[in-house]
C-alpha atoms as a PDB file:
ATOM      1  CA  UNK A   1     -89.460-260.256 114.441  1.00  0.00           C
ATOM      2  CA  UNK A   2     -90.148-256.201 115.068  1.00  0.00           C
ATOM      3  CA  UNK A   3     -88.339-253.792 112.454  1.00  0.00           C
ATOM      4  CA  UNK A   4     -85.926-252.592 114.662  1.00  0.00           C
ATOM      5  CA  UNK A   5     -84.321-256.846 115.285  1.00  0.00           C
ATOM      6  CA  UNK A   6     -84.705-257.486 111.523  1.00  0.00           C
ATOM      7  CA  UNK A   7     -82.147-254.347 110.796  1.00  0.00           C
ATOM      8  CA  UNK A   8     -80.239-255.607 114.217  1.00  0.00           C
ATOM      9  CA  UNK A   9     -79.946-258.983 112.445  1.00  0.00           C
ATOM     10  CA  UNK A  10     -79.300-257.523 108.797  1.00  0.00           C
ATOM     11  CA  UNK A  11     -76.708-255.273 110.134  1.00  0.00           C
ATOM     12  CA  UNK A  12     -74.357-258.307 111.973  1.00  0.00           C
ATOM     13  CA  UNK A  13     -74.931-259.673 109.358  1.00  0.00           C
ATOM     14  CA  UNK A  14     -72.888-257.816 106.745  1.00  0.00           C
ATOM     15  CA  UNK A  15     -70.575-256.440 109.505  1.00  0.00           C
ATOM     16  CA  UNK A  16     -69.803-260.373 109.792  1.00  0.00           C
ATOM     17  CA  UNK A  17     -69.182-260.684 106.044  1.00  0.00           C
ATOM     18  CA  UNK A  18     -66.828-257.613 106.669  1.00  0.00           C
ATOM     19  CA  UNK A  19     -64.509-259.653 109.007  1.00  0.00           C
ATOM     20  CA  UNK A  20     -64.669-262.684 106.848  1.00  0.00           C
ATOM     21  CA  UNK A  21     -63.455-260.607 103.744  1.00  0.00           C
ATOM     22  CA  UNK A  22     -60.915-259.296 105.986  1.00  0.00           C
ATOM     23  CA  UNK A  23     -58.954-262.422 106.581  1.00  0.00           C
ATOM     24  CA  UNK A  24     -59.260-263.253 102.800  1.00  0.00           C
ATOM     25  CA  UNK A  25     -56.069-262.726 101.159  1.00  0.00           C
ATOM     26  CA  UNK A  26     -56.851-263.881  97.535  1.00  0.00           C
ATOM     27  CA  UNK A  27     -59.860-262.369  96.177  1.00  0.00           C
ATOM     28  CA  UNK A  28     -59.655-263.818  92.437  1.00  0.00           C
ATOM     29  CA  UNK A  29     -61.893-265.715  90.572  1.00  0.00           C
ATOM     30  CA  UNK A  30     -63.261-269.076  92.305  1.00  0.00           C
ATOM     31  CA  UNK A  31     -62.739-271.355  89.408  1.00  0.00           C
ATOM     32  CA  UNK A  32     -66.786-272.435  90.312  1.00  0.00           C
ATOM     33  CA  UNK A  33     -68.430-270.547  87.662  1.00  0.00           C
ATOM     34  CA  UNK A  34     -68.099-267.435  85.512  1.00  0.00           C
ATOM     35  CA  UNK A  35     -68.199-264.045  87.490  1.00  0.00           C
ATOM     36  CA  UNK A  36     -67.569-265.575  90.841  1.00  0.00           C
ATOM     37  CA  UNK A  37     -65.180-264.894  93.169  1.00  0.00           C
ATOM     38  CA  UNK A  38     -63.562-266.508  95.993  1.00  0.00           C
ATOM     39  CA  UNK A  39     -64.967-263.354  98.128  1.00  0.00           C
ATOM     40  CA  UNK A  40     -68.183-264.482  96.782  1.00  0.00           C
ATOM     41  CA  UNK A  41     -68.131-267.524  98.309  1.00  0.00           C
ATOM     42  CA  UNK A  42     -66.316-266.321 101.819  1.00  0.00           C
ATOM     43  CA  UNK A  43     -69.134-263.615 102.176  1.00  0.00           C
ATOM     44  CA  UNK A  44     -72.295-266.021 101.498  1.00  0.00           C
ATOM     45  CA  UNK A  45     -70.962-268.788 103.567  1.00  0.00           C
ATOM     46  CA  UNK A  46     -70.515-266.221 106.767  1.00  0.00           C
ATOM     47  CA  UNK A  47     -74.201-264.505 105.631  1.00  0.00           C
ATOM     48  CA  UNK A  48     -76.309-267.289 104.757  1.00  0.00           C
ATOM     49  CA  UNK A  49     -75.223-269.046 108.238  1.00  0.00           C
ATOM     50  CA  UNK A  50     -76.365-265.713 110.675  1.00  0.00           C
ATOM     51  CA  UNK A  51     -79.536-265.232 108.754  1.00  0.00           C
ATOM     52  CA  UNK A  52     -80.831-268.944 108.894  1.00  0.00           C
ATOM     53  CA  UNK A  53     -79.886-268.965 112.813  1.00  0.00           C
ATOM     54  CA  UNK A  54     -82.004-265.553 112.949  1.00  0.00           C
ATOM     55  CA  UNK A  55     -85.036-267.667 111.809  1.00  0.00           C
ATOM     56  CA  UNK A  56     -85.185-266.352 108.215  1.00  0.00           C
ATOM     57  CA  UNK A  57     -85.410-267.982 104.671  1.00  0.00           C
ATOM     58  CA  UNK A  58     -82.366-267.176 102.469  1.00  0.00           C
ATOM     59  CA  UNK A  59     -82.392-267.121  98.766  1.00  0.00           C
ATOM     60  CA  UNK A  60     -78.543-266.037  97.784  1.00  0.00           C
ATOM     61  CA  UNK A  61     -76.877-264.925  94.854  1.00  0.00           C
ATOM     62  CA  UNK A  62     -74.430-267.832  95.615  1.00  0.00           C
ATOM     63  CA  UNK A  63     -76.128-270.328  96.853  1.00  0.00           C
ATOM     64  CA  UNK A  64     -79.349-270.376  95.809  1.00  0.00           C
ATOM     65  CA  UNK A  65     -82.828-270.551  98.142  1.00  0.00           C
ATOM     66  CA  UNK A  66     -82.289-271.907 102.031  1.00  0.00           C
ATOM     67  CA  UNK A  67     -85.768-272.958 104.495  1.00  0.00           C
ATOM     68  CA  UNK A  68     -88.159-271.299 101.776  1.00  0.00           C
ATOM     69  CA  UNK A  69     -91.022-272.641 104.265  1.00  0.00           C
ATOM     70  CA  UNK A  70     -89.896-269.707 106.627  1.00  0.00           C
ATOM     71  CA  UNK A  71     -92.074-266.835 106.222  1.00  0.00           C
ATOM     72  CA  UNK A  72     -89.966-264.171 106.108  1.00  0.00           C
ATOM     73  CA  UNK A  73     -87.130-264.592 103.304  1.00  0.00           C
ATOM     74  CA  UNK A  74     -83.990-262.425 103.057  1.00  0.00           C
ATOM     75  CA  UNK A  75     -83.150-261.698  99.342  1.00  0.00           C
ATOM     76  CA  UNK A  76     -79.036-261.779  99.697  1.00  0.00           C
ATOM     77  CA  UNK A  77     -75.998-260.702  97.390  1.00  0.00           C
ATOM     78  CA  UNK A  78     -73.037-261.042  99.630  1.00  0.00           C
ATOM     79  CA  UNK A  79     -70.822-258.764  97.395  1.00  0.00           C
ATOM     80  CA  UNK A  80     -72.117-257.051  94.511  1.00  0.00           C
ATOM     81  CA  UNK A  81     -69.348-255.225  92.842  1.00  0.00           C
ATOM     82  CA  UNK A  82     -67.557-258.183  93.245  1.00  0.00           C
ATOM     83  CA  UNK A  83     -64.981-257.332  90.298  1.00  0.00           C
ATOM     84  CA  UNK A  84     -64.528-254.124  91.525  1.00  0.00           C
ATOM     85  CA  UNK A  85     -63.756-255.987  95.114  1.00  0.00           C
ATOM     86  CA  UNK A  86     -61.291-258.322  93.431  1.00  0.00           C
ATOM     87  CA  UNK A  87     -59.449-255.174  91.700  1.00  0.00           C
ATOM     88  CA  UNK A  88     -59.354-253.130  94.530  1.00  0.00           C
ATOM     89  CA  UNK A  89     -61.392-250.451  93.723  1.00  0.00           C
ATOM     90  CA  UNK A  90     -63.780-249.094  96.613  1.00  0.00           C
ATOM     91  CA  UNK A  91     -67.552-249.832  95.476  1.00  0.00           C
ATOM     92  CA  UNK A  92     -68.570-253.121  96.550  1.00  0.00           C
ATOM     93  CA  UNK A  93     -71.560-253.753  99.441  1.00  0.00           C
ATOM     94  CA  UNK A  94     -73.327-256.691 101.104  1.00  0.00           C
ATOM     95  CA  UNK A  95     -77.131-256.282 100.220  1.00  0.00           C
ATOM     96  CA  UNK A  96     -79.785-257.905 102.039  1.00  0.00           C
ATOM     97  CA  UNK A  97     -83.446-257.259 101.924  1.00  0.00           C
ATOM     98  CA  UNK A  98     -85.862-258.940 103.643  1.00  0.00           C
ATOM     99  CA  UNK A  99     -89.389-259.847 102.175  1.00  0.00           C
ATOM    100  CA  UNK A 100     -92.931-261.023 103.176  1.00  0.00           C
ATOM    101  CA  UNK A 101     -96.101-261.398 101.400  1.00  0.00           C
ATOM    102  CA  UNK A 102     -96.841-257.764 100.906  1.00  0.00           C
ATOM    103  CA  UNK A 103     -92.742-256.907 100.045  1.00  0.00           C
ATOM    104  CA  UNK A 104     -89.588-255.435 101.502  1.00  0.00           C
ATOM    105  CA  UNK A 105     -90.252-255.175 105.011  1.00  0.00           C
ATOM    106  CA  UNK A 106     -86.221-253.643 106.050  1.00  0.00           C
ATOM    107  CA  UNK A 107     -83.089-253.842 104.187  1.00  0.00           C
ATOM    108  CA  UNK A 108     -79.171-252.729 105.006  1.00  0.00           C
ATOM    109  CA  UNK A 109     -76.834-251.913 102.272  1.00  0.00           C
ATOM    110  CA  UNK A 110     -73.499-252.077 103.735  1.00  0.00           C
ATOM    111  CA  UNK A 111     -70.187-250.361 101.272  1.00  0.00           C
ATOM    112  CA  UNK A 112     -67.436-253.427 102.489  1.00  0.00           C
ATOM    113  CA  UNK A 113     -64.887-250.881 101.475  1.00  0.00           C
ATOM    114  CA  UNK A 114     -65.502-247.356 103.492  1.00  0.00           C
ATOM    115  CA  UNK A 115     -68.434-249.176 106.389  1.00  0.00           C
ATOM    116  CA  UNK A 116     -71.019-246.658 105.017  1.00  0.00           C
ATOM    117  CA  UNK A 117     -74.311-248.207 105.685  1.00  0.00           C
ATOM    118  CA  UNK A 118     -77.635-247.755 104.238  1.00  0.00           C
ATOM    119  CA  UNK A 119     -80.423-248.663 105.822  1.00  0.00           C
ATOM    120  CA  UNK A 120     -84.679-248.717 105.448  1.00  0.00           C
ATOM    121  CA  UNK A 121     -87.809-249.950 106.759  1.00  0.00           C
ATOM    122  CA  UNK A 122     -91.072-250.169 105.338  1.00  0.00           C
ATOM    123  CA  UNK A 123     -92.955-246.858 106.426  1.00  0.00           C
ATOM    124  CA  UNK A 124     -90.104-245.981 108.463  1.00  0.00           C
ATOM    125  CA  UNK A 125     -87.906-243.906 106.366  1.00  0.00           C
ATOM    126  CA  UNK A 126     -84.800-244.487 104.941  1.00  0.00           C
ATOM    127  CA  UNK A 127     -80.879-243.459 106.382  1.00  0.00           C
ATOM    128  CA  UNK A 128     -77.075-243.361 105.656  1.00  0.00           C
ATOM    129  CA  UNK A 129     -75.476-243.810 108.603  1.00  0.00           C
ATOM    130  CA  UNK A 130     -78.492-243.274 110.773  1.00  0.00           C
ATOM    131  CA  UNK A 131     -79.171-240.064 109.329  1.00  0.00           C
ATOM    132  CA  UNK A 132     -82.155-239.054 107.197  1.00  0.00           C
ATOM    133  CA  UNK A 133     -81.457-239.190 103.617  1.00  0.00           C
ATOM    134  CA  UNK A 134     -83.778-237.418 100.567  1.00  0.00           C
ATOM    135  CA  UNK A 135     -83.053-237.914  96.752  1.00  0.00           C
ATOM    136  CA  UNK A 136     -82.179-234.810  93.998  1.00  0.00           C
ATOM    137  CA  UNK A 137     -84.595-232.638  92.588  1.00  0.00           C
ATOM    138  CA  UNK A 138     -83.689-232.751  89.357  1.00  0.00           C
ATOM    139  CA  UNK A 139     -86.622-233.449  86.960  1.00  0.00           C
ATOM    140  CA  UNK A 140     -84.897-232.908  83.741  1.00  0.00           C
ATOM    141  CA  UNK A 141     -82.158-235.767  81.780  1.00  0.00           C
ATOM    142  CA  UNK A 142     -80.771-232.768  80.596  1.00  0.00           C
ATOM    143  CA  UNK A 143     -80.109-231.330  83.922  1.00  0.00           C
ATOM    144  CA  UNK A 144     -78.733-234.818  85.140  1.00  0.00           C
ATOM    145  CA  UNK A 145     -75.806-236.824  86.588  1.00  0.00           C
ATOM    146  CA  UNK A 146     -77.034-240.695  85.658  1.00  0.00           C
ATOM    147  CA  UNK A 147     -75.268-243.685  87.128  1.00  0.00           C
ATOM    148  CA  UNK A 148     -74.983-246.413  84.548  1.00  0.00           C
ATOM    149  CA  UNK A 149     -74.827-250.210  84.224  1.00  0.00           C
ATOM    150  CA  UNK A 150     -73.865-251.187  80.604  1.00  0.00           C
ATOM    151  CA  UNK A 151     -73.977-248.609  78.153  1.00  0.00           C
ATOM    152  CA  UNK A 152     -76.865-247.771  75.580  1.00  0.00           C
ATOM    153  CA  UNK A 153     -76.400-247.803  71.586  1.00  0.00           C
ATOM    154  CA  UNK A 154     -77.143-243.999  71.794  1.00  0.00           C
ATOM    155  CA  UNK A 155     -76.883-240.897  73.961  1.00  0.00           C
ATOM    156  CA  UNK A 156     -79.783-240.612  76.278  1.00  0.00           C
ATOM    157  CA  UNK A 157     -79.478-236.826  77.236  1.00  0.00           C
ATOM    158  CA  UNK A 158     -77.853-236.432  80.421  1.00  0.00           C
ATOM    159  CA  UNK A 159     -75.760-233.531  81.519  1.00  0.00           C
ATOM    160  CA  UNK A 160     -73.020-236.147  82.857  1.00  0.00           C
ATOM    161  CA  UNK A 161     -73.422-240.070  83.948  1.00  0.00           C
ATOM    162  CA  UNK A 162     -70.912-242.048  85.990  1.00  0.00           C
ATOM    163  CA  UNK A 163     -70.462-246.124  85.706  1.00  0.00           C
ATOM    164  CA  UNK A 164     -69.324-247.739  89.273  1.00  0.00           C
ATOM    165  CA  UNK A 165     -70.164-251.254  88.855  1.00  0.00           C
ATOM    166  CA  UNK A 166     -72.652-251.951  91.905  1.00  0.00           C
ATOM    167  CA  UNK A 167     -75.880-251.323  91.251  1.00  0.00           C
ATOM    168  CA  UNK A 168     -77.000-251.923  95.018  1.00  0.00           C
ATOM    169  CA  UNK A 169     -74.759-248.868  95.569  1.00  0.00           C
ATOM    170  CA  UNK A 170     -75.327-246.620  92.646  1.00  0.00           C
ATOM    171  CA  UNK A 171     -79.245-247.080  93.712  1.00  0.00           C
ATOM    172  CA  UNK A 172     -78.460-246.043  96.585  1.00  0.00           C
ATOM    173  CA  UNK A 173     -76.446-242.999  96.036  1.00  0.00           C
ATOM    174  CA  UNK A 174     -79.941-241.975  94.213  1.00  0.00           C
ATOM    175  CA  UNK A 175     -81.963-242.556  97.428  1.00  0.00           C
ATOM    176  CA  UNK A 176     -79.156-239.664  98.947  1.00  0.00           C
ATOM    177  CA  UNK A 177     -79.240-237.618  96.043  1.00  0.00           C
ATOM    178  CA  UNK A 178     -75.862-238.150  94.771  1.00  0.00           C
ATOM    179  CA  UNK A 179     -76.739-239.351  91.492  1.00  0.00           C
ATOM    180  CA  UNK A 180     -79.989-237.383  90.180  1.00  0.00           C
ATOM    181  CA  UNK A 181     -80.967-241.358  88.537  1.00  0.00           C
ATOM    182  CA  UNK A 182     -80.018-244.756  87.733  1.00  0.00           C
ATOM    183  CA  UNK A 183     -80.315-246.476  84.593  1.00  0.00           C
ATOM    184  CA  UNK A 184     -79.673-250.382  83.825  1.00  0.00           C
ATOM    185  CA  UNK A 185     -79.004-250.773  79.878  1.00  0.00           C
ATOM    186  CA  UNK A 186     -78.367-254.013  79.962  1.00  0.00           C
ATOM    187  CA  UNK A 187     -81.234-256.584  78.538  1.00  0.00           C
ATOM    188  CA  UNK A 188     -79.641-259.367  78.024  1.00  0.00           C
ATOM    189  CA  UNK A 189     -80.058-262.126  81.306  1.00  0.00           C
ATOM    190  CA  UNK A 190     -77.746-261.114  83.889  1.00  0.00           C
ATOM    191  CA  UNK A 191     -78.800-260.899  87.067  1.00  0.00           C
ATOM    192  CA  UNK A 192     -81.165-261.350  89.780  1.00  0.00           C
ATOM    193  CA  UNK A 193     -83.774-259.702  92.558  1.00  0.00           C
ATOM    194  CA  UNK A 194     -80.418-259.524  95.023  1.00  0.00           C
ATOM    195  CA  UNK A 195     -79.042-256.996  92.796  1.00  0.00           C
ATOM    196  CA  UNK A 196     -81.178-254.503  93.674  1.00  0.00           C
ATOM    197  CA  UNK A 197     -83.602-255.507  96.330  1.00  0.00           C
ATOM    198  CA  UNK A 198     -81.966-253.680  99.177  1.00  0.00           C
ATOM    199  CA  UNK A 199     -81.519-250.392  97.878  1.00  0.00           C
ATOM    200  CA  UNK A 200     -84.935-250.653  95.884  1.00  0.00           C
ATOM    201  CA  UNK A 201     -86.632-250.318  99.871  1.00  0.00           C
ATOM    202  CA  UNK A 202     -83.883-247.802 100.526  1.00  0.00           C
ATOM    203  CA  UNK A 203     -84.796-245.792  97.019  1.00  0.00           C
ATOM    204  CA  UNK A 204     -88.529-246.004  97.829  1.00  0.00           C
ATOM    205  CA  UNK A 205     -88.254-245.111 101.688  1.00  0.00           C
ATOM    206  CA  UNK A 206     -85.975-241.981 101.010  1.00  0.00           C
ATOM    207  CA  UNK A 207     -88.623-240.660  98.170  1.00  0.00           C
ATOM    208  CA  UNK A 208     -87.066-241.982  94.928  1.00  0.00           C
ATOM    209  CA  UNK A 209     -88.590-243.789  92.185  1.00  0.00           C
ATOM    210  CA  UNK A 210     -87.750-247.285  90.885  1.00  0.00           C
ATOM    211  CA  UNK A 211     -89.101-249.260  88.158  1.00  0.00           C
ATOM    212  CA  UNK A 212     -88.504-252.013  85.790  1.00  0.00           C
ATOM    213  CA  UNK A 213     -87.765-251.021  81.997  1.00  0.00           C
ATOM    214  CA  UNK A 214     -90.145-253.367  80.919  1.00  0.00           C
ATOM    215  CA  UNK A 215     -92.833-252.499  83.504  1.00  0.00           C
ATOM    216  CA  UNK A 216     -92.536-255.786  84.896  1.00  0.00           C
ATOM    217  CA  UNK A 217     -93.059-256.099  88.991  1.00  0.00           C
ATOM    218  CA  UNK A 218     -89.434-255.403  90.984  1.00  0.00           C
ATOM    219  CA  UNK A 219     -90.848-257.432  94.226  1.00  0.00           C
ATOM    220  CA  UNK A 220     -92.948-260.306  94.311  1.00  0.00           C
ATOM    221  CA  UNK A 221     -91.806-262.609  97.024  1.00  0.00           C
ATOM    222  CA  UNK A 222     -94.038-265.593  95.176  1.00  0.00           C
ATOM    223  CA  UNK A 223     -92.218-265.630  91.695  1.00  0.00           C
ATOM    224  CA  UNK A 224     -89.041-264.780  93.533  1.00  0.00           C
ATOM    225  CA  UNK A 225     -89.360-267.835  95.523  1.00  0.00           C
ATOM    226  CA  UNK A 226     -90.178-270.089  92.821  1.00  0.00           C
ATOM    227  CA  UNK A 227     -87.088-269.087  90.812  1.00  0.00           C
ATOM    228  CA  UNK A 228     -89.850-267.562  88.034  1.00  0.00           C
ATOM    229  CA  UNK A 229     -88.551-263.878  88.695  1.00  0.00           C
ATOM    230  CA  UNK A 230     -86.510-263.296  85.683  1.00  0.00           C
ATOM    231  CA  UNK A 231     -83.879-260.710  85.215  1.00  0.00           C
ATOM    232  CA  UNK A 232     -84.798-257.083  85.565  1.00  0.00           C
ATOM    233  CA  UNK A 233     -83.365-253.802  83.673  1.00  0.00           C
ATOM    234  CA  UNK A 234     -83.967-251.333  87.234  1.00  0.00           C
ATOM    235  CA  UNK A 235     -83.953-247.962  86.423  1.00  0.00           C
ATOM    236  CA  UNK A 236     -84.536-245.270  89.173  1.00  0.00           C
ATOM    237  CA  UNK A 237     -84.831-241.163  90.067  1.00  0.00           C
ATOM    238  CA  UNK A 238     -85.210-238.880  92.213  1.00  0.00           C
ATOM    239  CA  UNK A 239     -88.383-237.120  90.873  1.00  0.00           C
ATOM    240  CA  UNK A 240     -91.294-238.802  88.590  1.00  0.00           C
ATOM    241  CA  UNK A 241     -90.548-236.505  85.869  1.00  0.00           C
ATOM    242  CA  UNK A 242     -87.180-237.366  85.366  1.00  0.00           C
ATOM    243  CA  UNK A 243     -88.390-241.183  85.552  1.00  0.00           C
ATOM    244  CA  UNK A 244     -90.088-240.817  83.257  1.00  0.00           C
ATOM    245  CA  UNK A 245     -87.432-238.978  80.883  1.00  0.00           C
ATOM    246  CA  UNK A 246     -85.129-241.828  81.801  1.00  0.00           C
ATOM    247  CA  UNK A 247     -88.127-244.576  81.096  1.00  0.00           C
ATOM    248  CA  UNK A 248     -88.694-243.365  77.508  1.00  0.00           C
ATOM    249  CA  UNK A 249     -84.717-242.472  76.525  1.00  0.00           C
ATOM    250  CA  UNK A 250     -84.392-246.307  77.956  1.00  0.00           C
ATOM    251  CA  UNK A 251     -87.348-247.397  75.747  1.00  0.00           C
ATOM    252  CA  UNK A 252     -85.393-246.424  72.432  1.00  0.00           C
ATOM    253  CA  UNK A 253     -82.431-248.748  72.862  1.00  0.00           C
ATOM    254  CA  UNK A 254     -82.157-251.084  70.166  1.00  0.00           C
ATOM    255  CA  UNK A 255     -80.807-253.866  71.503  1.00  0.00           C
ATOM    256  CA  UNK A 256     -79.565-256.124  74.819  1.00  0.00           C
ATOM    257  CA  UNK A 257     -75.707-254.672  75.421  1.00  0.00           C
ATOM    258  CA  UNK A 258     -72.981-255.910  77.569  1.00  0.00           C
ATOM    259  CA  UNK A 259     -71.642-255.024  80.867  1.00  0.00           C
END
């Protein structure tokens, strides 16, 4: 499958979880397990279906890893954000990244709320909306406006930050240049590759930077696979310098916090 059919079949893909959420009237917790929602579970069963008929291996946030003999696997979250989602407030996306032996290969972030869509290929650039997008300048924390996950024990240094609740999304808005950086503060287990997967291609095609806190690899389809790709602390900018900055301020947290 060319570039151009895997964002084809990435991009029906969440546009199908879109009308699936639409006909959902109760978007409270599932009663399955803590932190899911019943638009979890509506948006993987409608994903996980088209992607498996496209010939790809699945591993979902949901519902775990589908055909992992296929060899190209797409990494799913059907709705990250989905708290925000349940609340009603406008920052929740379908991410889906697809991976083979060397890494992302194309991804499609897709905002359920406003249909913004975010889109990359490996070598091929990355776009909102099928327009060229570019991250910030900004090389110093000082200088910065820092999405957030969690919160650290201590002021890192930026000029402002901003916490949204979607990482897939706040990555993202780095990739565009919205937010200057991205940091995840949160050590303590919590999440998975389908967090950030899709926007990680998106980041790296638009000219951000992304890495782990811990230094530890973001994309290696093997471990990811076998389940042995343990929970990662992303954090990413739009220049090295300021990665750096973010990197060592990140460094100096005491201690796991909560979301």
């Amino acid at each position: 499958m060319d570039a151009d059919a895997l964002l084809d079949t990435l991009g029906r893909t969440a546009e199908e979880v879109g009308r699936a959420l639409a006909s959902l009237e109760d978007w409270g917790p599932a009663g399955t397990r803590e932190g899911q929602y019943r638009s979890d579970l509506v948006a993987d069963e409608a994903a996980v279906r088209l992607l498996l008929d496209a010939g790809l291996g699945v591993l979902s946030e949901e519902s775990g890893l589908h055909a992992p003999d296929r060899p190209l696997l797409a990494v799913l979250d059907p709705v990250d954000g989905s708290t925000n989602a349940a609340r009603g407030l406008p920052w929740y996306a379908t991410s889906v990244c697809v991976l083979d032996g060397a890494g992302p290969v194309a991804s499609v972030v897709l905002n359920q709320a406003t249909g913004t869509r975010y889109e990359a290929v490996r070598g091929g650039g990355a776009r909102r909306d099928g327009r060229p997008i570019s991250p910030s300048g900004v090389r110093r924390l000082r200088e910065s406006v820092i999405a957030v996950s969690g919160y650290p024990r201590h002021f890192l240094g930026w000029r402002q930050y901003r916490a949204f609740g979607a990482m897939a999304l706040d990555l993202c808005s780095v990739a565009e240049g919205a937010f200057d950086g991205y940091v995840d503060c949160v050590d303590a287990a919590h999440g998975g590759p389908w967090d950030y997967l899709g926007a990680l291609l998106v980041c790296e095609e638009a000219g951000a930077v992304v890495a782990d806190a811990r230094g530890r690899p973001l994309a290696e389809l093997d471990q990811i696979v076998a389940g042995e790709a343990s929970p990662r602390s992303p954090v990413a900018a739009g220049t090295h310098e300021l990665l750096e900055e973010l990197l060592t301020q990140r460094a100096l947290v005491p201690g796991p916090t909560s979301r």
